[in-house]
N, C-alpha and C. Protein backbone atom coordinates (compact mmCIF):
# COMPACT_ATOMS: atom_id res chain seq x y z
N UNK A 1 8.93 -85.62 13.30
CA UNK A 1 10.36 -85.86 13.56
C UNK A 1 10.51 -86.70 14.84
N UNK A 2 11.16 -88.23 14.72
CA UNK A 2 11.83 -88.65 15.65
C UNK A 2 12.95 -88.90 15.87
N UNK A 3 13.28 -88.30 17.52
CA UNK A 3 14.55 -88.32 17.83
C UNK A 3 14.69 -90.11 19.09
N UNK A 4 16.22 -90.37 19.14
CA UNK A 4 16.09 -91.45 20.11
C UNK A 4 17.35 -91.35 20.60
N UNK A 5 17.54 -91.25 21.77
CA UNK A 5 18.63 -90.87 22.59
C UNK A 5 19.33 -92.39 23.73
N UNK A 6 20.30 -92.14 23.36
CA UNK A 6 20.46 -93.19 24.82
C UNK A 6 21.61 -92.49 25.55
N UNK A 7 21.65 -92.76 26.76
CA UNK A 7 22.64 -91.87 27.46
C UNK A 7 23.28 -93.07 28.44
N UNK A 8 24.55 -93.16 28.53
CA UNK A 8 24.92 -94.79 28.96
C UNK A 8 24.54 -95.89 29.04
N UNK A 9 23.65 -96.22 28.33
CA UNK A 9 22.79 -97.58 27.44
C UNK A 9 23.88 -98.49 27.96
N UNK A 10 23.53 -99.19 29.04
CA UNK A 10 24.23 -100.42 29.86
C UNK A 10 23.35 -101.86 30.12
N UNK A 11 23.60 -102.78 29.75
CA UNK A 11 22.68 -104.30 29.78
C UNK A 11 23.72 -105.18 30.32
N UNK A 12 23.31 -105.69 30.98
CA UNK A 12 24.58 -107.22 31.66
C UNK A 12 23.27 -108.10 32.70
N UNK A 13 23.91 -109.62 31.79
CA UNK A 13 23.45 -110.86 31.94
C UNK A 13 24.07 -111.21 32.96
N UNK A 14 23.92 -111.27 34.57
CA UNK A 14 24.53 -112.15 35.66
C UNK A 14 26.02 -111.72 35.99
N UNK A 15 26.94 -111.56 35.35
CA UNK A 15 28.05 -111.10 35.05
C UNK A 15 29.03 -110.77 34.09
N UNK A 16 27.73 -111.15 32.88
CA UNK A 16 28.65 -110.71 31.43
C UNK A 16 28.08 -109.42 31.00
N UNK A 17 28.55 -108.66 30.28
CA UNK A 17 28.48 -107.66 30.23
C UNK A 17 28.16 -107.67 28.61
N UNK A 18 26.70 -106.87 28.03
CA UNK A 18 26.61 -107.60 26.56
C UNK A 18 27.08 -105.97 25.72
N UNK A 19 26.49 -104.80 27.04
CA UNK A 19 27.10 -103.28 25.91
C UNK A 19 27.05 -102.57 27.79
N UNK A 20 27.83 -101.57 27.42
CA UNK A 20 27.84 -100.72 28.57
C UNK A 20 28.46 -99.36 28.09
N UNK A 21 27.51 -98.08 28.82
CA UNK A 21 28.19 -96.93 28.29
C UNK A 21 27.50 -96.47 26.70
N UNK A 22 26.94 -96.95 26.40
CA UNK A 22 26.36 -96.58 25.07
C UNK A 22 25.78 -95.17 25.10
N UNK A 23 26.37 -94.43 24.20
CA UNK A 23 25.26 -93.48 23.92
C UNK A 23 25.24 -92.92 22.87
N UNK A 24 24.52 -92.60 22.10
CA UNK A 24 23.72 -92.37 20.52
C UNK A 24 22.66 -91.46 20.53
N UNK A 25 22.65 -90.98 19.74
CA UNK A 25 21.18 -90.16 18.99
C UNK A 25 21.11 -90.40 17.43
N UNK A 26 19.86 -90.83 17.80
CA UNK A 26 19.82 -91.19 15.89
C UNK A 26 18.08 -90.33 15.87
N UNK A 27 17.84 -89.60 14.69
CA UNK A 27 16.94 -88.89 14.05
C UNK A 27 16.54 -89.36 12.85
N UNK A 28 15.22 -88.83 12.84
CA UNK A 28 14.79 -89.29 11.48
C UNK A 28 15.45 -89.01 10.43
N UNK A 29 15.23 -90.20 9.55
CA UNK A 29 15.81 -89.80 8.23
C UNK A 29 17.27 -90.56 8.47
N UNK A 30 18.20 -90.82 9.79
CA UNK A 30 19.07 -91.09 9.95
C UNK A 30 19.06 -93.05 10.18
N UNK A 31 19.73 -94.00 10.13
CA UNK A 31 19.84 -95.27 9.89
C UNK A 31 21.54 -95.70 10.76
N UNK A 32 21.28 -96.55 11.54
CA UNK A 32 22.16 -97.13 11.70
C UNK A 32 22.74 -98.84 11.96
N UNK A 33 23.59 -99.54 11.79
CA UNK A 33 24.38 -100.60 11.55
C UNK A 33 24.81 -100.67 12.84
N UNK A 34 24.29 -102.15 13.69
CA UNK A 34 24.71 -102.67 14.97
C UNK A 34 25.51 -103.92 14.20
N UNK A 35 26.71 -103.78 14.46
CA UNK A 35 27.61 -105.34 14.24
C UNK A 35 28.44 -105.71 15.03
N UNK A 36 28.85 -106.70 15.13
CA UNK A 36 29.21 -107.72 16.42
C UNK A 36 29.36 -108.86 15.94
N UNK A 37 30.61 -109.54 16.31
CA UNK A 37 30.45 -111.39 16.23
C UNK A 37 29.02 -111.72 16.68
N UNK A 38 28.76 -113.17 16.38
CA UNK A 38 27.25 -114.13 17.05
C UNK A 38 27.68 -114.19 18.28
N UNK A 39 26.71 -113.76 19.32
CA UNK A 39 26.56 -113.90 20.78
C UNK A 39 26.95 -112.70 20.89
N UNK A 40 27.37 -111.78 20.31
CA UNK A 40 27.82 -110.29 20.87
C UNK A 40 26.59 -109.51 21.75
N UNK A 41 25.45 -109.75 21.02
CA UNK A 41 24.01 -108.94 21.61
C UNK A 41 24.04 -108.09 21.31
N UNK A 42 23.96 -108.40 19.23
CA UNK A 42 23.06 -107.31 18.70
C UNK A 42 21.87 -107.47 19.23
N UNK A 43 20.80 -108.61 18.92
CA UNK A 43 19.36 -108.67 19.41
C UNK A 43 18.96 -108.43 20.55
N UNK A 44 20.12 -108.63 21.57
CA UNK A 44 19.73 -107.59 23.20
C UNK A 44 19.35 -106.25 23.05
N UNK A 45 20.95 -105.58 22.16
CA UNK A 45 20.32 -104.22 22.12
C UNK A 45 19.59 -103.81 21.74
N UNK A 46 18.90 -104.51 20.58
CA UNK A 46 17.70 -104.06 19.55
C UNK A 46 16.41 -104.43 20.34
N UNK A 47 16.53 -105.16 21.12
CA UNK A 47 15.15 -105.35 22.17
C UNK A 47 15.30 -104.82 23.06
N UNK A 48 16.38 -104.12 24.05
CA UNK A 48 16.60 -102.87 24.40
C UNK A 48 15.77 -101.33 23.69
N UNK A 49 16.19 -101.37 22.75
CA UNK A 49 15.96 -100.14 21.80
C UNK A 49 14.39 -100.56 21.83
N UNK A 50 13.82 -101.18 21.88
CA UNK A 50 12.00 -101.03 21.48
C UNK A 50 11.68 -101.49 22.56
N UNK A 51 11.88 -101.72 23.79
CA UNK A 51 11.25 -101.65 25.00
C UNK A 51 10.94 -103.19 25.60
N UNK A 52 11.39 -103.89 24.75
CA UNK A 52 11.10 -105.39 25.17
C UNK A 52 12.07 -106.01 26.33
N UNK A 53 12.47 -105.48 26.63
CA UNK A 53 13.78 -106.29 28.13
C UNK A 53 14.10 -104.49 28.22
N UNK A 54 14.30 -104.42 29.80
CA UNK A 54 15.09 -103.16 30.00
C UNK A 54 16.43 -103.31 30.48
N UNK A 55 16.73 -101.76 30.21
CA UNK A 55 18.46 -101.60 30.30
C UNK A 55 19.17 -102.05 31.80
N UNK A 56 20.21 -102.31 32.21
CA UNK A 56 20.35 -102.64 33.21
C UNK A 56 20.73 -101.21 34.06
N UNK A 57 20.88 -100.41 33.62
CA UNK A 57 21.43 -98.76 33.67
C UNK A 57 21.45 -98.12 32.30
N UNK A 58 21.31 -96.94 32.47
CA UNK A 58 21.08 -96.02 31.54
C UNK A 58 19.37 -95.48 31.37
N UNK A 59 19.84 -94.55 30.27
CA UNK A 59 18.37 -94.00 29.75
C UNK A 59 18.36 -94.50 28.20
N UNK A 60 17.12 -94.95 27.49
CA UNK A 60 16.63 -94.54 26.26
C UNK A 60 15.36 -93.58 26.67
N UNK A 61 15.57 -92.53 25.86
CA UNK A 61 14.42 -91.45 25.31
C UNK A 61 13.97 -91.52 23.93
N UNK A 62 12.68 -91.50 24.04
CA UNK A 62 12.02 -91.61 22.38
C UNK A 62 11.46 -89.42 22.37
N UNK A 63 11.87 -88.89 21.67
CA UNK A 63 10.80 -87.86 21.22
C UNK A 63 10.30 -87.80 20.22
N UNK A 64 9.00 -87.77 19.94
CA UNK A 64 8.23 -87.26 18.68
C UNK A 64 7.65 -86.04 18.54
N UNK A 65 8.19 -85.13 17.55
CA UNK A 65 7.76 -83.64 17.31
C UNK A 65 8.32 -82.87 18.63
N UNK A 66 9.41 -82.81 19.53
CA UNK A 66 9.46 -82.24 21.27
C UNK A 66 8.71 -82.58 21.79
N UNK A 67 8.23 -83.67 21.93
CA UNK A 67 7.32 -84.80 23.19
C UNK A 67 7.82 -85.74 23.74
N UNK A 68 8.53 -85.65 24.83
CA UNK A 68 8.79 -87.11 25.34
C UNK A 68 7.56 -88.02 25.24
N UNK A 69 8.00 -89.24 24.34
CA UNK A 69 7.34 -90.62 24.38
C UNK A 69 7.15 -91.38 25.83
N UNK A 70 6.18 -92.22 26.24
CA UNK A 70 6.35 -92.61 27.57
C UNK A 70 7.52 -94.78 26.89
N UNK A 71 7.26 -94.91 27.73
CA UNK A 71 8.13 -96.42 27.11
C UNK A 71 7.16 -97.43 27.14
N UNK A 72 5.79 -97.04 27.66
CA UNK A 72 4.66 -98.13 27.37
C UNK A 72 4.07 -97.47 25.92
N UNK A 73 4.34 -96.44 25.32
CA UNK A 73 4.11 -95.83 24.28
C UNK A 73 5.07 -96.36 22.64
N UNK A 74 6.23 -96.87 23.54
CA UNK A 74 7.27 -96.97 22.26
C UNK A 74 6.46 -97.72 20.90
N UNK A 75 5.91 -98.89 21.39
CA UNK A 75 6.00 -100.29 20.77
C UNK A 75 4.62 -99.42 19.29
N UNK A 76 4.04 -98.46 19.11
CA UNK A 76 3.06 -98.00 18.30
C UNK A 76 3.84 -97.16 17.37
N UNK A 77 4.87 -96.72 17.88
CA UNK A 77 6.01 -95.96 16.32
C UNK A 77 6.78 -96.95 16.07
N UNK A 78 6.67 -97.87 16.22
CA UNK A 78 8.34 -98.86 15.22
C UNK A 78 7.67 -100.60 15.21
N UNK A 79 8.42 -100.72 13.93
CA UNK A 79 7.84 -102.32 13.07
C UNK A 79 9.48 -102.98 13.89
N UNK A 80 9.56 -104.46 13.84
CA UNK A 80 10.12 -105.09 13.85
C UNK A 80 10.37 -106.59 13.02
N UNK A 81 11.42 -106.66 12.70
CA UNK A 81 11.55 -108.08 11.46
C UNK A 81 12.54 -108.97 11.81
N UNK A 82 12.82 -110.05 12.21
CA UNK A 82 13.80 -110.57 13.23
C UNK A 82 13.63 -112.02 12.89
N UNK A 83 14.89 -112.47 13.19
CA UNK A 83 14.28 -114.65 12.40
C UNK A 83 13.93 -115.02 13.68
N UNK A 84 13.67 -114.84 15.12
CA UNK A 84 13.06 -115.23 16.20
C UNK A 84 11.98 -115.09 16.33
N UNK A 85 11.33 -113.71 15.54
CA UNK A 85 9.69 -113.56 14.99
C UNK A 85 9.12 -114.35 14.87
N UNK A 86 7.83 -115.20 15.23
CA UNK A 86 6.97 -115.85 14.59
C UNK A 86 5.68 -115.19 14.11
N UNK A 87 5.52 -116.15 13.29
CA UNK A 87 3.93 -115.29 12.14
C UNK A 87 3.09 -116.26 12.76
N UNK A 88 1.60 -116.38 12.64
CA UNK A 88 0.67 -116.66 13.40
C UNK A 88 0.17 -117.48 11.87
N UNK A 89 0.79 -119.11 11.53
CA UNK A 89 0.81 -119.71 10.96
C UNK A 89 -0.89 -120.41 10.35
N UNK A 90 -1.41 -120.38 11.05
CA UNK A 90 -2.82 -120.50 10.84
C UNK A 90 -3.47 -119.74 9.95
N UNK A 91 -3.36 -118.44 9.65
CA UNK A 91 -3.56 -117.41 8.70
C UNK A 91 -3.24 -117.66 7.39
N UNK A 92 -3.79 -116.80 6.33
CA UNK A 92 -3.46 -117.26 5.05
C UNK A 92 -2.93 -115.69 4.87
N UNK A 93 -2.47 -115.44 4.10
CA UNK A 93 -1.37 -114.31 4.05
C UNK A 93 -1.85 -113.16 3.54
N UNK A 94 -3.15 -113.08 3.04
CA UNK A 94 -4.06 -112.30 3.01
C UNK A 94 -4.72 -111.91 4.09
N UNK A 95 -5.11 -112.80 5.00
CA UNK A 95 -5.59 -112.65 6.20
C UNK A 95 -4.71 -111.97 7.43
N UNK A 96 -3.36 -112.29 7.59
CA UNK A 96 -2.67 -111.65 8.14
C UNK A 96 -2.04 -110.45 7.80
N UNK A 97 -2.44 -109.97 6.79
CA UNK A 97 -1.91 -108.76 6.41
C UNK A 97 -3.00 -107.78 7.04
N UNK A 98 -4.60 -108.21 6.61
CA UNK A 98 -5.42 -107.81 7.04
C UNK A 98 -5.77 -107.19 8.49
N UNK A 99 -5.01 -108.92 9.55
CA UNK A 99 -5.04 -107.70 10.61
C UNK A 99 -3.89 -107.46 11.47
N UNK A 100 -2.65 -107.12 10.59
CA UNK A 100 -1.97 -106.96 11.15
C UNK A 100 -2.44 -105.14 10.76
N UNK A 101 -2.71 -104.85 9.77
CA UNK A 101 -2.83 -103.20 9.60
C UNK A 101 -4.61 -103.10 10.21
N UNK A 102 -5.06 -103.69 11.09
CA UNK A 102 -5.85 -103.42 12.43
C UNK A 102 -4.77 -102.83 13.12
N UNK A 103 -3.83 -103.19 13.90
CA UNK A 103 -3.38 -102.39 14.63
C UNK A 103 -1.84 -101.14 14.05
N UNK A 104 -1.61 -101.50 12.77
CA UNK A 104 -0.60 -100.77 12.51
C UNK A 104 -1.56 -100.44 11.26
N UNK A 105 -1.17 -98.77 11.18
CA UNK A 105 -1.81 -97.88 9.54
C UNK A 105 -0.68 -98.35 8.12
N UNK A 106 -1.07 -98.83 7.46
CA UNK A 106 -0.57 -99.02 6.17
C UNK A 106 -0.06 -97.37 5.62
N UNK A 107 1.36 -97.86 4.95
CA UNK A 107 1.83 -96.44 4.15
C UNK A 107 0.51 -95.86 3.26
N UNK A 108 0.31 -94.79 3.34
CA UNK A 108 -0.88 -94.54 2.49
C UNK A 108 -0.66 -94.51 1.14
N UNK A 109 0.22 -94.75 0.06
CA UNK A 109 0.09 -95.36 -1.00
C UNK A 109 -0.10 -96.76 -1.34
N UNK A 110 -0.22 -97.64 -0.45
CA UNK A 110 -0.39 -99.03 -0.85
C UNK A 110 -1.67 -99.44 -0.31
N UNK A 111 -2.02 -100.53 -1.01
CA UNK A 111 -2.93 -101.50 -0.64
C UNK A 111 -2.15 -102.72 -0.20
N UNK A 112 -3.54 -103.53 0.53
CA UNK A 112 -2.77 -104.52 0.87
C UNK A 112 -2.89 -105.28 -0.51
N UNK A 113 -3.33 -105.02 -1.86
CA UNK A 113 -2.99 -106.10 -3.18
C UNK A 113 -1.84 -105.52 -3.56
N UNK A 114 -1.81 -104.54 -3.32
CA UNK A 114 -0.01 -104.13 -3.61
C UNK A 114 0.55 -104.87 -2.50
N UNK A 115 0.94 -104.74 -1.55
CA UNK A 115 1.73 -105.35 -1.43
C UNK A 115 1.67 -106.85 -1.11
N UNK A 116 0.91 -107.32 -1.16
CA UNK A 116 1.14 -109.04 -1.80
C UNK A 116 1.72 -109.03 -3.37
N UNK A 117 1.45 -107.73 -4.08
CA UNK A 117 2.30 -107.77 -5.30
C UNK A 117 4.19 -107.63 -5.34
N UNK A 118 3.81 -106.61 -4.37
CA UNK A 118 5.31 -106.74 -4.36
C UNK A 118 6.13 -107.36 -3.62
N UNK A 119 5.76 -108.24 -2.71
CA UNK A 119 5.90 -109.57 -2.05
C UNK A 119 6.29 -110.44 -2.96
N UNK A 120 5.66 -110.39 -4.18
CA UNK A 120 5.81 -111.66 -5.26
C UNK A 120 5.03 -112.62 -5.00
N UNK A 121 3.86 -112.83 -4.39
CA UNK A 121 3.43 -114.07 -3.27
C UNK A 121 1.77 -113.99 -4.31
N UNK A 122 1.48 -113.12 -5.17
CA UNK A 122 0.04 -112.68 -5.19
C UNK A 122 -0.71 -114.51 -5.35
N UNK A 123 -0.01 -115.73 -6.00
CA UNK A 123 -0.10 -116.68 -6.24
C UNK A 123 -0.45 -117.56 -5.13
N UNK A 124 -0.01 -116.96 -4.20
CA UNK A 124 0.06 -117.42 -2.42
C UNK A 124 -0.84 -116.70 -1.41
N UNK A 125 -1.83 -115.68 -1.88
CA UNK A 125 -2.41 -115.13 -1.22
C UNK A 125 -3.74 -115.58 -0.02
N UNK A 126 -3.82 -116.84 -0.71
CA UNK A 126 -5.01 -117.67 0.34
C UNK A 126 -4.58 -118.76 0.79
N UNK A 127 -2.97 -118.51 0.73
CA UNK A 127 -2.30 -119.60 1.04
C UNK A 127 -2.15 -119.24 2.66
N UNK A 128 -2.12 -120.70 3.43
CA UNK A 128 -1.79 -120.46 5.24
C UNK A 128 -0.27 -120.43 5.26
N UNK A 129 0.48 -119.32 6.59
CA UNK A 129 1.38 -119.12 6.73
C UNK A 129 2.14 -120.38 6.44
N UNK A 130 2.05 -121.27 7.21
CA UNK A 130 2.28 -122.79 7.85
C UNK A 130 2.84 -123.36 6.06
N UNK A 131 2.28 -122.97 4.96
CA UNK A 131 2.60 -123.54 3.80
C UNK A 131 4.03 -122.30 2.80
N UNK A 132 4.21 -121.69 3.72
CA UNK A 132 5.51 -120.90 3.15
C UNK A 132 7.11 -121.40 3.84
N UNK A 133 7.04 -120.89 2.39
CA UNK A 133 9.09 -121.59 3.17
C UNK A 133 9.85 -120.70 3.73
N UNK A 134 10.93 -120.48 4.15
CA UNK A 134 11.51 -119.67 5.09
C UNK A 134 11.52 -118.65 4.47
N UNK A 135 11.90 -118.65 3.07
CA UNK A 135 12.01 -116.90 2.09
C UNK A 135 10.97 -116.32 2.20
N UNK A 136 10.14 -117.20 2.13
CA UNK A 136 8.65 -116.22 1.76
C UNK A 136 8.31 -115.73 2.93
N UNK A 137 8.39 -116.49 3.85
CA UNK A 137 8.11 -115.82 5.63
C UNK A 137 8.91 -115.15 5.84
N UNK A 138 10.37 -114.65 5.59
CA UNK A 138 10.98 -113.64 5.34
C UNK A 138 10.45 -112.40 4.98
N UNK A 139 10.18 -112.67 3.47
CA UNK A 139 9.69 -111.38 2.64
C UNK A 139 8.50 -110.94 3.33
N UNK A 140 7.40 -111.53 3.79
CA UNK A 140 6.17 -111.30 4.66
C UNK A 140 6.68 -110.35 6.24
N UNK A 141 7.88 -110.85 6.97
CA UNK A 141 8.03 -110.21 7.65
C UNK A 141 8.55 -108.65 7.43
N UNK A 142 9.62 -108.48 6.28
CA UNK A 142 9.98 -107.34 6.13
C UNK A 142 8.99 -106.38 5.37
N UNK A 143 8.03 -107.22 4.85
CA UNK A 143 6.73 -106.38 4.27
C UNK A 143 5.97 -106.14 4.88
N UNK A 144 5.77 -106.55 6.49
CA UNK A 144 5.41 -105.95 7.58
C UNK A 144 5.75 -105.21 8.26
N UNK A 145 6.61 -105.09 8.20
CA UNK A 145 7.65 -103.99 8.73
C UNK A 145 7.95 -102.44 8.14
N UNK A 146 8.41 -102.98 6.86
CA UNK A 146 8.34 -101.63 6.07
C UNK A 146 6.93 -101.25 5.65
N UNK A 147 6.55 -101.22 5.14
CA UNK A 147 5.18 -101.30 4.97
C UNK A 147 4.19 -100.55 5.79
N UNK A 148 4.30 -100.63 7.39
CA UNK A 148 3.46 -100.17 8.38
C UNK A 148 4.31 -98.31 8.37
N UNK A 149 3.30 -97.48 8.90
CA UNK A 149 3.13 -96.06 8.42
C UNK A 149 3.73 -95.53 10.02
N UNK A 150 4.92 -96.42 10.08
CA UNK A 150 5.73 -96.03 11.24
C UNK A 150 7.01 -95.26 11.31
N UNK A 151 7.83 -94.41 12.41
CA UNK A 151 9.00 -94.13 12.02
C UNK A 151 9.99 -94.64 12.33
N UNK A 152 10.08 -95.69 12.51
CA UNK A 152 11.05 -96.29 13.59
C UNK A 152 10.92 -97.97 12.95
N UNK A 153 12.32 -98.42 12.06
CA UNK A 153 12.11 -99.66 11.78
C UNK A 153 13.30 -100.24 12.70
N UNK A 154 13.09 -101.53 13.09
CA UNK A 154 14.30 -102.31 13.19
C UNK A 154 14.33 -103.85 12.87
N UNK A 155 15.57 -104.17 12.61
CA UNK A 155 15.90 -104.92 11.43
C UNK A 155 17.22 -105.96 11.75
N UNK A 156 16.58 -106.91 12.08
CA UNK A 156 17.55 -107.87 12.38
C UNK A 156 18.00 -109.48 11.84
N UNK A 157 19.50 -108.96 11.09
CA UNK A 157 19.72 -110.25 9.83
C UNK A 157 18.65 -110.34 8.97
N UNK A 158 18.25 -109.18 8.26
CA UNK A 158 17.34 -108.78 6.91
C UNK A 158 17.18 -109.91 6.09
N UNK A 159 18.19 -110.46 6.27
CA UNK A 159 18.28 -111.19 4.23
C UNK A 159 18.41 -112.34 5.05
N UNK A 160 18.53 -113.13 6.14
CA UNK A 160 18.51 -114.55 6.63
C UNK A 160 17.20 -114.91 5.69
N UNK A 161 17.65 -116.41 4.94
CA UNK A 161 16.34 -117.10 4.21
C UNK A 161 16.68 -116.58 2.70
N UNK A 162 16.92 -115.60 2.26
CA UNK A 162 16.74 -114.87 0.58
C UNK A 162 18.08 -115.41 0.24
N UNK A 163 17.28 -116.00 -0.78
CA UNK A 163 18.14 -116.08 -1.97
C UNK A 163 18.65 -114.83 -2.36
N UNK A 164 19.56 -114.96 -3.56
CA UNK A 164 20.06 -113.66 -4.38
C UNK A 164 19.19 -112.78 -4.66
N UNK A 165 18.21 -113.27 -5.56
CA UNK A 165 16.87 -112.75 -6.25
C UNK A 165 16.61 -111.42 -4.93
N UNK A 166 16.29 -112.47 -3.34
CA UNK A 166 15.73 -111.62 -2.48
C UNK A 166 16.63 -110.73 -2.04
N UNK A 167 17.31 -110.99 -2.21
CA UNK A 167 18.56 -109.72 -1.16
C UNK A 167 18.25 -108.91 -2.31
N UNK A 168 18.45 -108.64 -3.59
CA UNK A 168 18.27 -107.30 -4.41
C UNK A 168 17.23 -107.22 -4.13
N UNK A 169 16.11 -107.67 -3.96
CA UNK A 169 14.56 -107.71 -4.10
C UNK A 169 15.19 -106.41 -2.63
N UNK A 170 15.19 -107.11 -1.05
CA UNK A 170 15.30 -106.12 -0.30
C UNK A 170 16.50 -104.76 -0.20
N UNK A 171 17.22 -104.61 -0.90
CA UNK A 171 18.16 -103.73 -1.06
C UNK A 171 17.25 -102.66 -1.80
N UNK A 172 16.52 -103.33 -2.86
CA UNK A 172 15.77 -101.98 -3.92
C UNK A 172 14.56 -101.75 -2.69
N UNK A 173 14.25 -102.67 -1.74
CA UNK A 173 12.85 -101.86 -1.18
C UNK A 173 13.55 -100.91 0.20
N UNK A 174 14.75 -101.56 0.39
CA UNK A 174 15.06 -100.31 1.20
C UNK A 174 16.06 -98.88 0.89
N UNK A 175 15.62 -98.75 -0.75
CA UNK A 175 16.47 -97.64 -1.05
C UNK A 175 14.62 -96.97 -1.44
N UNK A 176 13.64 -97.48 -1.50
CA UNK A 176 12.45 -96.84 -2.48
C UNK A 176 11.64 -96.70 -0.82
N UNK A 177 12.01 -97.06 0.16
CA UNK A 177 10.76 -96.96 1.44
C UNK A 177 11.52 -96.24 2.41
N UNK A 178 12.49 -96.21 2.69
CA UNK A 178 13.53 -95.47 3.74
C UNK A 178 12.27 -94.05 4.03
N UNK A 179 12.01 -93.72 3.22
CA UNK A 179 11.38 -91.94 3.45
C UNK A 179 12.61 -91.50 4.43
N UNK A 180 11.50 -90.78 5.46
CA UNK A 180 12.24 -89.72 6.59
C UNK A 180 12.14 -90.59 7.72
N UNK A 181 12.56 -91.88 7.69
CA UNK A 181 12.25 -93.12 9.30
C UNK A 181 13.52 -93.03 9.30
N UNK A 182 13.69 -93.58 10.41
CA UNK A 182 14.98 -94.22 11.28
C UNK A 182 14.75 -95.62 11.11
N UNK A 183 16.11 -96.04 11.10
CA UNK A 183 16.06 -97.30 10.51
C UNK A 183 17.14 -98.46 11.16
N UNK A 184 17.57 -99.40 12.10
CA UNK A 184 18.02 -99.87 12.79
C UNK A 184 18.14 -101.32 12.14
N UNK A 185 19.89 -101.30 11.87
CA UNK A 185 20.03 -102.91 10.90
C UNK A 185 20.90 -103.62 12.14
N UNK A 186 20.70 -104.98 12.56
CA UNK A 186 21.15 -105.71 13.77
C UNK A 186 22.27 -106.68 12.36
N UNK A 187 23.35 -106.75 11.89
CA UNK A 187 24.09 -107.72 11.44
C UNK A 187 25.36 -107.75 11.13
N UNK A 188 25.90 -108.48 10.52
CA UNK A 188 27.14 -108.59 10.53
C UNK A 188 27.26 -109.14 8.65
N UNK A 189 26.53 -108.50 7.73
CA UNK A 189 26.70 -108.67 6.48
C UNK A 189 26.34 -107.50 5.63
N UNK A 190 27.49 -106.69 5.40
CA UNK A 190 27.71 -105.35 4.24
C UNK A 190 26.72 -105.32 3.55
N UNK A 191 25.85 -106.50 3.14
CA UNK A 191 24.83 -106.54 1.62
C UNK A 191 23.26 -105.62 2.59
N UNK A 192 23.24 -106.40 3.70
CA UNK A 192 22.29 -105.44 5.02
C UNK A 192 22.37 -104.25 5.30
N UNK A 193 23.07 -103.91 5.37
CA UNK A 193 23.07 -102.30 6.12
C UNK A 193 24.38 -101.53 4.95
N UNK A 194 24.42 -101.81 3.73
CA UNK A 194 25.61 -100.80 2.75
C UNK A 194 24.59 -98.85 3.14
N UNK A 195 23.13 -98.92 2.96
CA UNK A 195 22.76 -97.52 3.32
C UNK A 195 23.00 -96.80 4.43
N UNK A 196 23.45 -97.15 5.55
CA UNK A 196 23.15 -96.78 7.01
C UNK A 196 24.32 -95.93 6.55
N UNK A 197 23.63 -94.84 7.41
CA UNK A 197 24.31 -92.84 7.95
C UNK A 197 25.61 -93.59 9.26
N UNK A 198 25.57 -94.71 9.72
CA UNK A 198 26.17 -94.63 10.99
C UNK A 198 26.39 -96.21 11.07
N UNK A 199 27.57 -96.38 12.07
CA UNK A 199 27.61 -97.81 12.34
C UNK A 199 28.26 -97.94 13.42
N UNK A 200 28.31 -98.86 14.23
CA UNK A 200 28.43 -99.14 16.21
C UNK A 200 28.74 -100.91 15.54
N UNK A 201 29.91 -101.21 16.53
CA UNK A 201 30.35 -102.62 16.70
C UNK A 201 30.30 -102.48 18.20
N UNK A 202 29.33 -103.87 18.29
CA UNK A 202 29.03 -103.71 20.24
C UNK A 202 30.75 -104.42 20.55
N UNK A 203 31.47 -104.61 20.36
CA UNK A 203 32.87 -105.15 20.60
C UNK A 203 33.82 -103.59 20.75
N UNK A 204 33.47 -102.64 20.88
CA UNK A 204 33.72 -101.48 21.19
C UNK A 204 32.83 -100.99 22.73
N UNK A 205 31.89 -101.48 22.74
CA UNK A 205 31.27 -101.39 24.23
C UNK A 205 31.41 -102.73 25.16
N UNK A 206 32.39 -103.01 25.29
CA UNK A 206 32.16 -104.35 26.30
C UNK A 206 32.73 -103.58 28.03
């Protein structure tokens, strides 16, 4: 069981102010919807939330099982999928799957030929990143993400790049992989986050 707490979750750029006063608990099993106009700083808070830039005030707490997490600890429970992501283009997509689950454990029902199957890509498998188009480096990222045997996803502008095909494609994988994770959608499009337990407009924290 993970819990994640923030207790006045405050960030400000020089003199703008992007959230202030925040505070939340989200638990496993539980999912929530960050939305905001563009420039609001969903992706602040969501790199807030996994330890990548810190708060300008406040606390985030991670617990796993009644253990405080340390915050050099966060980044080993939670995947991230984001269009600022880059994939390490040199790789062929077999190869990067390979070691990306070196450092993250694969769900223990899959292989990695499953999921290049359910990628749709199996045709593309010795193919280098560098030769995929934005969908497919899409689908690769969120199949890295979900995929890894973590509790803690976050998820920012999911469906940027997918066609139709892909947005159902990711709607059915996040109604069949959710399990008991926490699940963190950064956007401003209903078709992204229709599952989430909870929803926060940072235009309520300014």
């Amino acid at each position: 069981m993970l819990k994640i707490q923030l207790e006045e979750a405050t960030k400000r750029f020089q003199y703008e102010w992007i959230f202030k006063n925040l505070n939340l608990t989200l638990e496993s099993g539980q999912s929530l919807a960050v939305t905001g106009g563009n420039g609001s700083g969903k992706s602040t808070l969501l790199k807030c939330f996994c330890g990548a830039i810190p708060l300008t005030s406040g606390k985030i707490n991670y617990t796993l099982e009644n253990q405080s997490v340390s915050d050099s600890d966060w980044f080993s429970h939670l995947t991230i999928a984001a269009p600022y992501m880059e994939l390490p283009e040199e790789y062929s997509l077999k190869e990067l799957l390979e070691f990306h689950f070196k450092f993250k454990t694969c769900l223990p029902s899959l292989s990695i030929s499953e999921i290049i199957e359910i990628l749709y890509l199996e045709s593309h498998a010795q193919k280098s990143i560098s030769q995929f188009s934005s969908g497919m480096k899409q689908r690769v990222k969120l199949g890295l993400a979900l995929f890894s045997d973590v509790p803690l996803i976050f998820l920012d502008e999911p469906t940027s790049n997918l066609d139709k095909k892909g947005i159902q494609w990711y709607q059915d994988l996040m109604e069949k992989y959710l399990q008991d994770r926490i699940v963190v959608v950064c956007s401003n499009e209903p078709r992204e986050y229709e599952f989430c337990t909870q929803k926060i407009s940072l235009e309520d924290y300014k």
